[in-house]
C-alpha atoms as a PDB file:
ATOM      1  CA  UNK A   1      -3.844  26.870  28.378  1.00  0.00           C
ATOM      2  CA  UNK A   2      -1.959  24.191  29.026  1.00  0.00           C
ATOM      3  CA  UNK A   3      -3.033  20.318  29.073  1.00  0.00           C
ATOM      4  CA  UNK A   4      -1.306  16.955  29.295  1.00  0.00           C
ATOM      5  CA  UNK A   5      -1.314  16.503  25.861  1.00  0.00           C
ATOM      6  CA  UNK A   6       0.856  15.389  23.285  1.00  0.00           C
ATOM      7  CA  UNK A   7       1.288  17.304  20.334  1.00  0.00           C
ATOM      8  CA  UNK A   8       0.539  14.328  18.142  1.00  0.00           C
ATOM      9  CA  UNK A   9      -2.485  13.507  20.145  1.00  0.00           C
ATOM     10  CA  UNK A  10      -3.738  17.309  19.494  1.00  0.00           C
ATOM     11  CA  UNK A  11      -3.032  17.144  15.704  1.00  0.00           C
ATOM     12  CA  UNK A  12      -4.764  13.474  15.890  1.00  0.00           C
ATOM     13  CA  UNK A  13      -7.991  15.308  17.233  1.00  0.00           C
ATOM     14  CA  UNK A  14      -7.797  17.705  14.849  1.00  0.00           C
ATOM     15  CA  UNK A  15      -7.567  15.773  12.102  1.00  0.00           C
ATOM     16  CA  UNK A  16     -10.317  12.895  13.111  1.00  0.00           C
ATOM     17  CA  UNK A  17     -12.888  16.737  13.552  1.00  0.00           C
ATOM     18  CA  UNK A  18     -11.489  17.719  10.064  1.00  0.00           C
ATOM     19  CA  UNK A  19     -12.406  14.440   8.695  1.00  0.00           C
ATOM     20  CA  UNK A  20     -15.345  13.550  10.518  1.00  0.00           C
ATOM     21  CA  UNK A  21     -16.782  17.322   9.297  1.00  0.00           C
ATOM     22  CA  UNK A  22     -15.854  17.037   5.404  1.00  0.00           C
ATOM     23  CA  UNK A  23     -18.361  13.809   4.811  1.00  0.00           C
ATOM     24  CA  UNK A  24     -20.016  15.273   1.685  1.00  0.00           C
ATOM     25  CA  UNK A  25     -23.361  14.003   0.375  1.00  0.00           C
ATOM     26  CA  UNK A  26     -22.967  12.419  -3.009  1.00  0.00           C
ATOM     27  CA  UNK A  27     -24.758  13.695  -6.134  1.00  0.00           C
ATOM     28  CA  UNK A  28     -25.061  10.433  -7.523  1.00  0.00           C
ATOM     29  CA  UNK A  29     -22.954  11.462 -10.542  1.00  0.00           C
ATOM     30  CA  UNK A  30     -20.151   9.010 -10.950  1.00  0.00           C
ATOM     31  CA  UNK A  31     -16.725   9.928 -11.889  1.00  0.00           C
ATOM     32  CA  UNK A  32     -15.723   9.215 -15.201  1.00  0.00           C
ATOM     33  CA  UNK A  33     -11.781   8.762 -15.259  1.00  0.00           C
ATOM     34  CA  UNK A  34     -10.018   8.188 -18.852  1.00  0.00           C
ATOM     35  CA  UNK A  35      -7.437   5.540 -19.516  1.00  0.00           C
ATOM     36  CA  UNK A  36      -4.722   4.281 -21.924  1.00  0.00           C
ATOM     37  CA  UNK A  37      -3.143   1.756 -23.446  1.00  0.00           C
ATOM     38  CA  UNK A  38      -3.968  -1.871 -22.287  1.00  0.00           C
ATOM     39  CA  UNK A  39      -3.617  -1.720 -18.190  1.00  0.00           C
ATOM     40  CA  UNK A  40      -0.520  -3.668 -18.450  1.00  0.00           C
ATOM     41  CA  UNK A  41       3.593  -2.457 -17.574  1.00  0.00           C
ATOM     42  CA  UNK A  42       5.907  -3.098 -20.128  1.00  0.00           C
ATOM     43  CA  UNK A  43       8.047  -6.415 -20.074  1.00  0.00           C
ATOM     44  CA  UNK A  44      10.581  -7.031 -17.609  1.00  0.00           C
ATOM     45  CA  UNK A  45       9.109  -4.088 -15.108  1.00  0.00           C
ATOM     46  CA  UNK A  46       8.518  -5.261 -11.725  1.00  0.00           C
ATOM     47  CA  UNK A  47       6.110  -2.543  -9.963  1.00  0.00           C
ATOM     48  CA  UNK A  48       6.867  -3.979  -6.517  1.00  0.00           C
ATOM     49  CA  UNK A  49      10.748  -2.454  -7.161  1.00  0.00           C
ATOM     50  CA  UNK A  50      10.750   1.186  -6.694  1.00  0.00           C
ATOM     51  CA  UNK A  51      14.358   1.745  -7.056  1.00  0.00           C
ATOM     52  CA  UNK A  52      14.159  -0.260 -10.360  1.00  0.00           C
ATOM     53  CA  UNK A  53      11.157   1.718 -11.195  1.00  0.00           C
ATOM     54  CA  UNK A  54      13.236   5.476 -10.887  1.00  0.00           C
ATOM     55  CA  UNK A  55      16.097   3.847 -12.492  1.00  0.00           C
ATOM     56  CA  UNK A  56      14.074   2.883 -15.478  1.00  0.00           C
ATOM     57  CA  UNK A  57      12.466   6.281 -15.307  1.00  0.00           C
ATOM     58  CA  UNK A  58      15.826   8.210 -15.636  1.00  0.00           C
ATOM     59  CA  UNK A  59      17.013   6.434 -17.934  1.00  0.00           C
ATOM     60  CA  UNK A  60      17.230   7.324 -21.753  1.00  0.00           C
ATOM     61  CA  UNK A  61      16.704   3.624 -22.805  1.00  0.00           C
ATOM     62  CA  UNK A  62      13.020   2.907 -22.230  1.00  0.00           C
ATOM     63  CA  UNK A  63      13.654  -0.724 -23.452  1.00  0.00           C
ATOM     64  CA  UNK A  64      15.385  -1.710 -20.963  1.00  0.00           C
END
């Protein structure tokens, strides 16, 4: 069958029916997430710099 359809448009209404049909009802029970540490990034890290962010992450100093 063929429409005038983009595919994007398709995968857009199948997405908004996926969505619109996995609403569950809540059981009330709230999610308990655990944390660590004190919330805050270590001196010096800026977490607006991603490419900072991977180069601190690969590197062996952790200091720095």
């Amino acid at each position: 069958m063929e429409t005038d359809r983009t595919l994007t448009s398709v995968i857009e209404d199948a997405l908004r029916a996926a969505l619109a049909g996995s609403e569950r009802k809540r059981d009330g029970n709230p999610v308990v997430l655990t944390t660590f540490g004190g919330g805050w990034t270590l001196p010096g890290v800026d977490i607006d710099d991603s490419a900072s962010l991977l180069d601190r992450m690969e590197s062996d100093d952790r200091t720095a």
